[in-house]
PDB file of N, CA and C in Angstrom:
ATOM      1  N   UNK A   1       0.839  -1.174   0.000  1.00  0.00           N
ATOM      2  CA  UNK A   1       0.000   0.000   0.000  1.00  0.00           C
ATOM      3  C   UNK A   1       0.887   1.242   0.000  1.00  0.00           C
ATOM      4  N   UNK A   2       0.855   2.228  -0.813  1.00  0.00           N
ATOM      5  CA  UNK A   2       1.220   3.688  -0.711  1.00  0.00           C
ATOM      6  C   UNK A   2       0.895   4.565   0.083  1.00  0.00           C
ATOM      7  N   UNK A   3       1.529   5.195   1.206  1.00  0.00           N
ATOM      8  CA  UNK A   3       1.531   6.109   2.023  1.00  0.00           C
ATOM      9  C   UNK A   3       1.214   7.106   1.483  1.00  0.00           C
ATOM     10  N   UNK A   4       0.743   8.367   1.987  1.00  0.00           N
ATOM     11  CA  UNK A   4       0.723   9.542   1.930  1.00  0.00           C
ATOM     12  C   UNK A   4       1.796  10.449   2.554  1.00  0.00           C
ATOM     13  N   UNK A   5       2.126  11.679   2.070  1.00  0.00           N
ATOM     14  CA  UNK A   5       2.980  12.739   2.930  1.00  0.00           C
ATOM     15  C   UNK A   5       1.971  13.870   2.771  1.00  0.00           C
ATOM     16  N   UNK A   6       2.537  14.401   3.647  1.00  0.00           N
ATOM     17  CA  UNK A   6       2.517  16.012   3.835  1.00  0.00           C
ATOM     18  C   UNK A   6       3.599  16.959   3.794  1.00  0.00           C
ATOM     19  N   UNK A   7       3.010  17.991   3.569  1.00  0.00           N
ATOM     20  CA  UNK A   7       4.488  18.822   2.704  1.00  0.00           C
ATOM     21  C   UNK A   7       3.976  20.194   3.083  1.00  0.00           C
ATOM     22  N   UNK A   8       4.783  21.483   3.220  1.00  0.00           N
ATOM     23  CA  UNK A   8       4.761  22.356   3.071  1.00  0.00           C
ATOM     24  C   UNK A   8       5.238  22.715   2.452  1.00  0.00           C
ATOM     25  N   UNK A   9       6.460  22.535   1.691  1.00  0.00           N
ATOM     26  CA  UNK A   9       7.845  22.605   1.281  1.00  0.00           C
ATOM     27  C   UNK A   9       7.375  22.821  -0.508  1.00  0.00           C
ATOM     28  N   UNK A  10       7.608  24.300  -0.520  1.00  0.00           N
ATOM     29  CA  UNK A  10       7.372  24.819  -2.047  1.00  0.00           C
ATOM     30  C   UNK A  10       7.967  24.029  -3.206  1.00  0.00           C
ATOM     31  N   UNK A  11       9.197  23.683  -2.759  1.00  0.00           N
ATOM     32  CA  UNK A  11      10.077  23.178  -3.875  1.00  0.00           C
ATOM     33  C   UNK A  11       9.301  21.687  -4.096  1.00  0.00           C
ATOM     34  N   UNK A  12       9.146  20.562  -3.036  1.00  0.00           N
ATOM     35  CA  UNK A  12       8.558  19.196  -3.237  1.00  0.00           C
ATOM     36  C   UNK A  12       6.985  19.619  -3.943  1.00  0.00           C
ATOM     37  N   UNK A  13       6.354  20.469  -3.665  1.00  0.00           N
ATOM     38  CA  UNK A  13       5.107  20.917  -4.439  1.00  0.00           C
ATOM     39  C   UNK A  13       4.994  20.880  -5.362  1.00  0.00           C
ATOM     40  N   UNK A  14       5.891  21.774  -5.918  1.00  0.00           N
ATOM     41  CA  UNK A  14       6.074  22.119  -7.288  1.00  0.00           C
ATOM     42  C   UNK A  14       6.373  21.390  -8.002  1.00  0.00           C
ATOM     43  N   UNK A  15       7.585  19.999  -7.362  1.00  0.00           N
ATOM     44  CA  UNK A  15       8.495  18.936  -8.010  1.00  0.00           C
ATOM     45  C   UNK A  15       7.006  18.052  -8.156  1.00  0.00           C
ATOM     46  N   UNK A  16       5.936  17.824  -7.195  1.00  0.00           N
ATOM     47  CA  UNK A  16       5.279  16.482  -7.581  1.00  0.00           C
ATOM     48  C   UNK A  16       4.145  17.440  -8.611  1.00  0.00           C
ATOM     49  N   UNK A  17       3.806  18.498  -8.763  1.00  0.00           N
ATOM     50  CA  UNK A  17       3.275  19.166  -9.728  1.00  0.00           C
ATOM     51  C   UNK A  17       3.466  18.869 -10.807  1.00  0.00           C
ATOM     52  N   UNK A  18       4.464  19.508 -11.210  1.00  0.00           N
ATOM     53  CA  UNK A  18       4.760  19.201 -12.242  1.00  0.00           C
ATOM     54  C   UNK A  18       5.311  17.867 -13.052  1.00  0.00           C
ATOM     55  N   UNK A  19       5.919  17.283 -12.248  1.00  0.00           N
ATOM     56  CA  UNK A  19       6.021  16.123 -12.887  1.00  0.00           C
ATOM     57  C   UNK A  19       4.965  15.286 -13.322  1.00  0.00           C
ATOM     58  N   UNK A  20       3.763  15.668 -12.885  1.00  0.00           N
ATOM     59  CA  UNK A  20       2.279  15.016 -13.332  1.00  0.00           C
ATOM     60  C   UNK A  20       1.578  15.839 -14.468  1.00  0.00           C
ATOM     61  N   UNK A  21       2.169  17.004 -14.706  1.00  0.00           N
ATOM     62  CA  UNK A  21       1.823  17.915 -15.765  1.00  0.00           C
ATOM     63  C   UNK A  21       0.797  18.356 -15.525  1.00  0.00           C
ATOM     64  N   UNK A  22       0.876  18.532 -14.068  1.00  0.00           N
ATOM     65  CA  UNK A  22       0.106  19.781 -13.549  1.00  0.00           C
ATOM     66  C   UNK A  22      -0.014  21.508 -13.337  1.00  0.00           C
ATOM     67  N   UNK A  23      -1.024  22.073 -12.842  1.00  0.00           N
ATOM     68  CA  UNK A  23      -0.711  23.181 -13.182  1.00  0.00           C
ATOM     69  C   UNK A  23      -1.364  23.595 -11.436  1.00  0.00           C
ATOM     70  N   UNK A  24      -0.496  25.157 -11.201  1.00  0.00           N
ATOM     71  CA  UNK A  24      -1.649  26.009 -10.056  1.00  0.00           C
ATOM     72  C   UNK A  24      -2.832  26.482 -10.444  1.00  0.00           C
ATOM     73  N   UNK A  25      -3.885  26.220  -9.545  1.00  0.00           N
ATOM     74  CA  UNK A  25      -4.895  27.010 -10.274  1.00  0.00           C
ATOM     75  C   UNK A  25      -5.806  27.267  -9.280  1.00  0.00           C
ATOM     76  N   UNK A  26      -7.257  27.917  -9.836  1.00  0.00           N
ATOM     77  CA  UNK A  26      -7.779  27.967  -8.126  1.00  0.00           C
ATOM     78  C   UNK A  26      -9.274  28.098  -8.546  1.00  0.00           C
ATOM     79  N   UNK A  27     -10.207  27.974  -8.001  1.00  0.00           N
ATOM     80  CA  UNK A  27     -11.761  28.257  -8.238  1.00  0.00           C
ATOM     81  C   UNK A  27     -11.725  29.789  -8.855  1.00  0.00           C
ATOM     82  N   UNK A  28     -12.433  30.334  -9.871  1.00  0.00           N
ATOM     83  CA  UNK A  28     -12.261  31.582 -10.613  1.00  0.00           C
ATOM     84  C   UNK A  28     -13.321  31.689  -9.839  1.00  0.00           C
ATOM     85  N   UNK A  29     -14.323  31.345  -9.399  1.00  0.00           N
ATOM     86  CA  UNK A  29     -15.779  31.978  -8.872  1.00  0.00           C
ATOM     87  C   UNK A  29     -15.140  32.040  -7.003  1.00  0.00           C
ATOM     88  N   UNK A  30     -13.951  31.877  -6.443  1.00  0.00           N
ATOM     89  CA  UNK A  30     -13.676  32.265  -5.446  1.00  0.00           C
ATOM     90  C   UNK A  30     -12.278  33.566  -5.587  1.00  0.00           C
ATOM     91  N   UNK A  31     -11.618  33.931  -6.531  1.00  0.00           N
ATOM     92  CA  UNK A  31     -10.441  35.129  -6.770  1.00  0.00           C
ATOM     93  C   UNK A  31     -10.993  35.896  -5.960  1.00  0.00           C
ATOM     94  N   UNK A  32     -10.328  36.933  -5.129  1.00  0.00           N
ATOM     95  CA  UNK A  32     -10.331  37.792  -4.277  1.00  0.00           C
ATOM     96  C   UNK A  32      -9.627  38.705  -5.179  1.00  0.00           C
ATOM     97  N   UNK A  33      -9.441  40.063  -4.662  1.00  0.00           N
ATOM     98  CA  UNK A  33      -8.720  41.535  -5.122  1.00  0.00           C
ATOM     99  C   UNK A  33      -7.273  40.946  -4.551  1.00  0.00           C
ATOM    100  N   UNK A  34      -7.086  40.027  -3.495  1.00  0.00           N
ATOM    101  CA  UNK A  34      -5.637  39.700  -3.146  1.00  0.00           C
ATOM    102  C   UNK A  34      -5.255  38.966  -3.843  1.00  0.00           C
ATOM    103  N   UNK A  35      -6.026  38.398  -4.571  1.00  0.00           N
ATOM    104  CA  UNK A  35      -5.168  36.873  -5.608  1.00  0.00           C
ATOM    105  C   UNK A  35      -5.271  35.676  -4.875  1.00  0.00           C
ATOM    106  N   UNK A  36      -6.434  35.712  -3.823  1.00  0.00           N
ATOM    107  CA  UNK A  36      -6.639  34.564  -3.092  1.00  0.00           C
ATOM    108  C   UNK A  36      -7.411  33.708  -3.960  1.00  0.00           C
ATOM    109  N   UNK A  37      -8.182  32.790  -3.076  1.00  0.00           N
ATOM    110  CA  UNK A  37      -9.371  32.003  -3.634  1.00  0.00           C
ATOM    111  C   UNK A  37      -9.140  30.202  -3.196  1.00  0.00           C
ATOM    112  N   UNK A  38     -10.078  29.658  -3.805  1.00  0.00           N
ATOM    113  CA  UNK A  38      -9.420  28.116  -3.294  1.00  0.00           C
ATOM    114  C   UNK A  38      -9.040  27.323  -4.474  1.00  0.00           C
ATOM    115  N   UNK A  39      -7.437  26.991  -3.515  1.00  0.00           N
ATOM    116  CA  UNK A  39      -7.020  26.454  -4.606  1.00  0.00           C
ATOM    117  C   UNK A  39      -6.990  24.803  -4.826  1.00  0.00           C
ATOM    118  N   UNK A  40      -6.361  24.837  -6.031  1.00  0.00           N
ATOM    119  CA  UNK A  40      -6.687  23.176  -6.941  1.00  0.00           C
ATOM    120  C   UNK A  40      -5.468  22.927  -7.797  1.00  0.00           C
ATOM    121  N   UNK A  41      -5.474  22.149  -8.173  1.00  0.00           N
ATOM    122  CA  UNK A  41      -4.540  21.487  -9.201  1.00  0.00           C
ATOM    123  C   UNK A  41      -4.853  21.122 -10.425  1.00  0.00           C
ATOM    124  N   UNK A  42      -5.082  21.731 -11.156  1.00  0.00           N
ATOM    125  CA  UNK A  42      -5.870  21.173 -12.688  1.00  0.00           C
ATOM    126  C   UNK A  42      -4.413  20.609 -13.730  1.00  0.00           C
ATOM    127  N   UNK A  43      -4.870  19.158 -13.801  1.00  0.00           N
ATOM    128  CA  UNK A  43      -4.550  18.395 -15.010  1.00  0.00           C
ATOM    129  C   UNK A  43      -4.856  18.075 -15.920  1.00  0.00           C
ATOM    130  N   UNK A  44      -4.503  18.125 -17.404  1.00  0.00           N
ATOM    131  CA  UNK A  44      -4.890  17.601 -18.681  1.00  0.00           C
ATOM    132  C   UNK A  44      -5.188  18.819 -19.239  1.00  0.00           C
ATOM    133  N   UNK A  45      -6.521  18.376 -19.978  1.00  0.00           N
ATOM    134  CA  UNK A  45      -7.254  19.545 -20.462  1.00  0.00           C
ATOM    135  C   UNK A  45      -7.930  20.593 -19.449  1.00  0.00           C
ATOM    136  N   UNK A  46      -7.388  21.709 -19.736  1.00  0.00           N
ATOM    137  CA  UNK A  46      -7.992  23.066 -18.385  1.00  0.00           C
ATOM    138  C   UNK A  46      -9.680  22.576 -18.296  1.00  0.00           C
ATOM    139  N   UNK A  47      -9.898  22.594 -16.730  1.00  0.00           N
ATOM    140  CA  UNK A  47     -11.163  22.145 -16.283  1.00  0.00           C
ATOM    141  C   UNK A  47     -11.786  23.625 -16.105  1.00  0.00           C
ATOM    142  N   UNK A  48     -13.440  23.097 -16.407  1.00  0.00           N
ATOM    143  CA  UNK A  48     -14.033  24.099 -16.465  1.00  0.00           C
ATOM    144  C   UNK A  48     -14.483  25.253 -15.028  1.00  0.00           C
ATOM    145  N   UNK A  49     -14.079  26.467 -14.987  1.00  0.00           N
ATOM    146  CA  UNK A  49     -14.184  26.844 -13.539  1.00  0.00           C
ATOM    147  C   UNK A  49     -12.952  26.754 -13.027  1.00  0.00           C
ATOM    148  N   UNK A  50     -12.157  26.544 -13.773  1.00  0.00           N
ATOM    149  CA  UNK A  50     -10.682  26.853 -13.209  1.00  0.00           C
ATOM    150  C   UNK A  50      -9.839  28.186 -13.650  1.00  0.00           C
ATOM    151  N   UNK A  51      -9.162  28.688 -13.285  1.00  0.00           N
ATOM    152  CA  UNK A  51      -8.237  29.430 -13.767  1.00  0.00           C
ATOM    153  C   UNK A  51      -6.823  29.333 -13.324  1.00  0.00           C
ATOM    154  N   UNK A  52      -5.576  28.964 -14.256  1.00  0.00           N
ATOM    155  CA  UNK A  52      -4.111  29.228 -14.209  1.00  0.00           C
ATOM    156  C   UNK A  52      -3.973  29.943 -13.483  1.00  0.00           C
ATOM    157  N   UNK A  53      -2.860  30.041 -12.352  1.00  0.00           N
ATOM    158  CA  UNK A  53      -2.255  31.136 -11.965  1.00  0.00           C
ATOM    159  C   UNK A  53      -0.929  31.068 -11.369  1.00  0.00           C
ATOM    160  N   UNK A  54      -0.780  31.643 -11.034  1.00  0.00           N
ATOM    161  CA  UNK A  54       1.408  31.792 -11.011  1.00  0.00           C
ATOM    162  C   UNK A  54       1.976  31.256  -9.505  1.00  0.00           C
ATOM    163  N   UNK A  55       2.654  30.770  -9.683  1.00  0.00           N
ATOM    164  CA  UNK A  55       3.180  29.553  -8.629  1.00  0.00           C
ATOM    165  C   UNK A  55       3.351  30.461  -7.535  1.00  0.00           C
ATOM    166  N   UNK A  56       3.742  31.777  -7.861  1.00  0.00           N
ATOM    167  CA  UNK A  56       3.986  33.226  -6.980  1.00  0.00           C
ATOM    168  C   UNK A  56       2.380  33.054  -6.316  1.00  0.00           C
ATOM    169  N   UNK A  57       1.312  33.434  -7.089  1.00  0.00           N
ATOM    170  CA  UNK A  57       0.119  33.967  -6.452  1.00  0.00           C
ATOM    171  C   UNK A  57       0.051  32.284  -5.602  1.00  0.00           C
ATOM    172  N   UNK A  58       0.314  30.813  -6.198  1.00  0.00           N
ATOM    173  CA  UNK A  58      -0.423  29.991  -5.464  1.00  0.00           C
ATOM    174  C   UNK A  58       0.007  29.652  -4.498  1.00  0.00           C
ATOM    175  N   UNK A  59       1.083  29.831  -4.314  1.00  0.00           N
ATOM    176  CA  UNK A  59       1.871  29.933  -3.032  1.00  0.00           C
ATOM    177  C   UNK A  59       2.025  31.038  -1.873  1.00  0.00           C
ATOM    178  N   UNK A  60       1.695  32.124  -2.295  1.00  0.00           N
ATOM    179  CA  UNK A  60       0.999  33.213  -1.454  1.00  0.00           C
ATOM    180  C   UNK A  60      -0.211  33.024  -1.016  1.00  0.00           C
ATOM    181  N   UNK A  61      -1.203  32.108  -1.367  1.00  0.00           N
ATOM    182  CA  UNK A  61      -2.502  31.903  -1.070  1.00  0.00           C
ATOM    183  C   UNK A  61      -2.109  30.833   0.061  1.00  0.00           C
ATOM    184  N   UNK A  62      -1.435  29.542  -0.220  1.00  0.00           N
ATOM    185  CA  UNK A  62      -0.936  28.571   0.428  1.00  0.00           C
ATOM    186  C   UNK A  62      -0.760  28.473   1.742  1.00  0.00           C
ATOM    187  N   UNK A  63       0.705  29.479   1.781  1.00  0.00           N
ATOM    188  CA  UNK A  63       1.112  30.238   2.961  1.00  0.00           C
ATOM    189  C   UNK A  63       0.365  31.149   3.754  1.00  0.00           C
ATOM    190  N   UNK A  64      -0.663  31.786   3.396  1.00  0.00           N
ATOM    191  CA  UNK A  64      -1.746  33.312   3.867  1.00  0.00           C
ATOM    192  C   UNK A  64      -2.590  32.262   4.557  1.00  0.00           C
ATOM    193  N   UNK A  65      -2.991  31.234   4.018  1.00  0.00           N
ATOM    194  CA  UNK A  65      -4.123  29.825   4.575  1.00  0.00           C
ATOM    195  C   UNK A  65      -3.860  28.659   5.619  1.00  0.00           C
ATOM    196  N   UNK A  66      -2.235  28.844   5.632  1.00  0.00           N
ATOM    197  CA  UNK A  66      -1.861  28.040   6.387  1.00  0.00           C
ATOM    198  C   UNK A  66      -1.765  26.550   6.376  1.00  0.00           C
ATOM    199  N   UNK A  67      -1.631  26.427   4.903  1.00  0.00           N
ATOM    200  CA  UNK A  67      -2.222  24.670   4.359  1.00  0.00           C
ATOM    201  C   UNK A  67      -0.921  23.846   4.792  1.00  0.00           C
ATOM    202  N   UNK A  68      -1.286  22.357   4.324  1.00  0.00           N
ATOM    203  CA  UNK A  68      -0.245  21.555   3.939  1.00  0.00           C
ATOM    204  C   UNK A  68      -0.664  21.004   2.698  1.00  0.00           C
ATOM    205  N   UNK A  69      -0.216  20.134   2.140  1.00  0.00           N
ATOM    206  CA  UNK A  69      -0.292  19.567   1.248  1.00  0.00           C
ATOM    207  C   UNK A  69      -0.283  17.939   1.274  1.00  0.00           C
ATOM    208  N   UNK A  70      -1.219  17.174   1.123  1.00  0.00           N
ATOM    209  CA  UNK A  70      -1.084  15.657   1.323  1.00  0.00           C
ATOM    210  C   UNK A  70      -0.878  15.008  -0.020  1.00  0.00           C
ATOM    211  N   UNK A  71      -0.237  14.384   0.214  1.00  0.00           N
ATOM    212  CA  UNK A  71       0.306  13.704  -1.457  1.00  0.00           C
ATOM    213  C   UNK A  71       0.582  12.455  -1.487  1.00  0.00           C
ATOM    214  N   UNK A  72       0.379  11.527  -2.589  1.00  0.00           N
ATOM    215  CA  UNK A  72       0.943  10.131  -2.528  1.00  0.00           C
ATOM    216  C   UNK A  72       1.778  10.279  -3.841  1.00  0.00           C
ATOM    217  N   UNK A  73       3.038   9.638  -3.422  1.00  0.00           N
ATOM    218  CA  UNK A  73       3.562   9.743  -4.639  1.00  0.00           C
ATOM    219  C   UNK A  73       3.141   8.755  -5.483  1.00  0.00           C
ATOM    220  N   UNK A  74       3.415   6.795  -5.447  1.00  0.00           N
ATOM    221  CA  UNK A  74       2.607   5.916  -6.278  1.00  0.00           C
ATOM    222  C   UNK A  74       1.507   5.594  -5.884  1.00  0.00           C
ATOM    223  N   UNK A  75       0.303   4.835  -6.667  1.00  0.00           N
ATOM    224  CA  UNK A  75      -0.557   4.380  -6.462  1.00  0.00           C
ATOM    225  C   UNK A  75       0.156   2.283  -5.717  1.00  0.00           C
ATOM    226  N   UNK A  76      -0.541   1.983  -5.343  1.00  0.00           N
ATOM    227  CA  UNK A  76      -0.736   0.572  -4.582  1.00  0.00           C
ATOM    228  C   UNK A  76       0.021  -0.212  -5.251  1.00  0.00           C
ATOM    229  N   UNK A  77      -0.534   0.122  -7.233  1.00  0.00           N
ATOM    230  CA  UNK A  77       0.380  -0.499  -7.705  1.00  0.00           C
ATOM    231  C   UNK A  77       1.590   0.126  -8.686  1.00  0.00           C
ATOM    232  N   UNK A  78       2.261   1.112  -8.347  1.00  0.00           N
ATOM    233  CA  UNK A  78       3.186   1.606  -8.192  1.00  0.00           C
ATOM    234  C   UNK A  78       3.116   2.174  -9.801  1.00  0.00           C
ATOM    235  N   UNK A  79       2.026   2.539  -9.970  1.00  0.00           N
ATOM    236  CA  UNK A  79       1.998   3.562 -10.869  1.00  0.00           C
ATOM    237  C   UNK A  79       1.962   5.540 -10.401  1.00  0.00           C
ATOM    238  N   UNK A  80       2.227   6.360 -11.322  1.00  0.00           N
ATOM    239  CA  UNK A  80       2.277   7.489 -10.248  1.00  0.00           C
ATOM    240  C   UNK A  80       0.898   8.130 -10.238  1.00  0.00           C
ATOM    241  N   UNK A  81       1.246   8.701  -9.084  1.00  0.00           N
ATOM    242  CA  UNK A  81      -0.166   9.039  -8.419  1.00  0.00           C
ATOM    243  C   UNK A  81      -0.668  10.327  -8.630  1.00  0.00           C
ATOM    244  N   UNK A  82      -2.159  10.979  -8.457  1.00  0.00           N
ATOM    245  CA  UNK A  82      -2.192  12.490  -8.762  1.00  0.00           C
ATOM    246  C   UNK A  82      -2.988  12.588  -7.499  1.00  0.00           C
ATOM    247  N   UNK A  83      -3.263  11.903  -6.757  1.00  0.00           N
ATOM    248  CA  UNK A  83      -3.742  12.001  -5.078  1.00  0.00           C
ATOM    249  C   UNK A  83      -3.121  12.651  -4.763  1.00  0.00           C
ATOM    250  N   UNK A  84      -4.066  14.268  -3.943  1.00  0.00           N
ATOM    251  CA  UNK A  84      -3.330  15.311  -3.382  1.00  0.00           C
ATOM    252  C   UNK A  84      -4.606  15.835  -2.598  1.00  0.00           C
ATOM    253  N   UNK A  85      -4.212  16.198  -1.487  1.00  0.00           N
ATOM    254  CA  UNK A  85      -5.686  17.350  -0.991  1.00  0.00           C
ATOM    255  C   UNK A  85      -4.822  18.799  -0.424  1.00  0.00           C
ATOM    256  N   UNK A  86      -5.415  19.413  -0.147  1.00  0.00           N
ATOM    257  CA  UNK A  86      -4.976  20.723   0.914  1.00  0.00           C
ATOM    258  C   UNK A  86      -5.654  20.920   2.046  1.00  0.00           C
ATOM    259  N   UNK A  87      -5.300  20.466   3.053  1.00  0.00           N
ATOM    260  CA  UNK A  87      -5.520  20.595   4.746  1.00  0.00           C
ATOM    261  C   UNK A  87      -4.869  21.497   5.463  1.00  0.00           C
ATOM    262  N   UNK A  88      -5.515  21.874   5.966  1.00  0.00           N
ATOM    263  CA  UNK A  88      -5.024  22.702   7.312  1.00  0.00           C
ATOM    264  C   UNK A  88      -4.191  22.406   8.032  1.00  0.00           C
ATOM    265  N   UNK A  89      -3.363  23.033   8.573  1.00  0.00           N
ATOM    266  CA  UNK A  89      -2.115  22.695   9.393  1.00  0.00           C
ATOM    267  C   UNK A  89      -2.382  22.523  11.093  1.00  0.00           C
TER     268      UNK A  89
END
């Protein structure tokens, strides 16, 4: 069975991000005037109700929220994984 982590750590974020050919992104029907909102991870084709945004703004939201990040890197059977949530610290 595959464990989960937790992470705060911008750089491992970004590293399991992208390597899944993921992107930052966040609910467009939650953007604030600060560049807040809640955020997500959109893969593949851009999902609808999402909007791109800059690893700068998603990580300023991140940090302002106080998250962690839960992640699995493989699945059970050791394929890679895109299991991720954002929890509270």
């Amino acid at each position: 069975m595959s464990e989960g982590k937790t992470t705060t750590d911008h750089d491992v974020i970004r590293s399991w991000v992208e390597e899944r050919k993921g992107r930052p992104s966040r609910l467009a029907a939650t953007a604030d005037k600060q560049g807040g909102g809640l955020l997500r991870i959109d893969f593949g084709e851009p999902e609808e109700g999402l909007e791109e945004i800059s690893w700068d703004d998603f990580f300023r939201t991140f940090d302002k929220n106080r998250l962690n990040f839960l992640y699995q890197e493989k699945t059970a059977d050791g394929k890679l994984s895109r299991f991720h949530k954002f929890i509270d610290k």
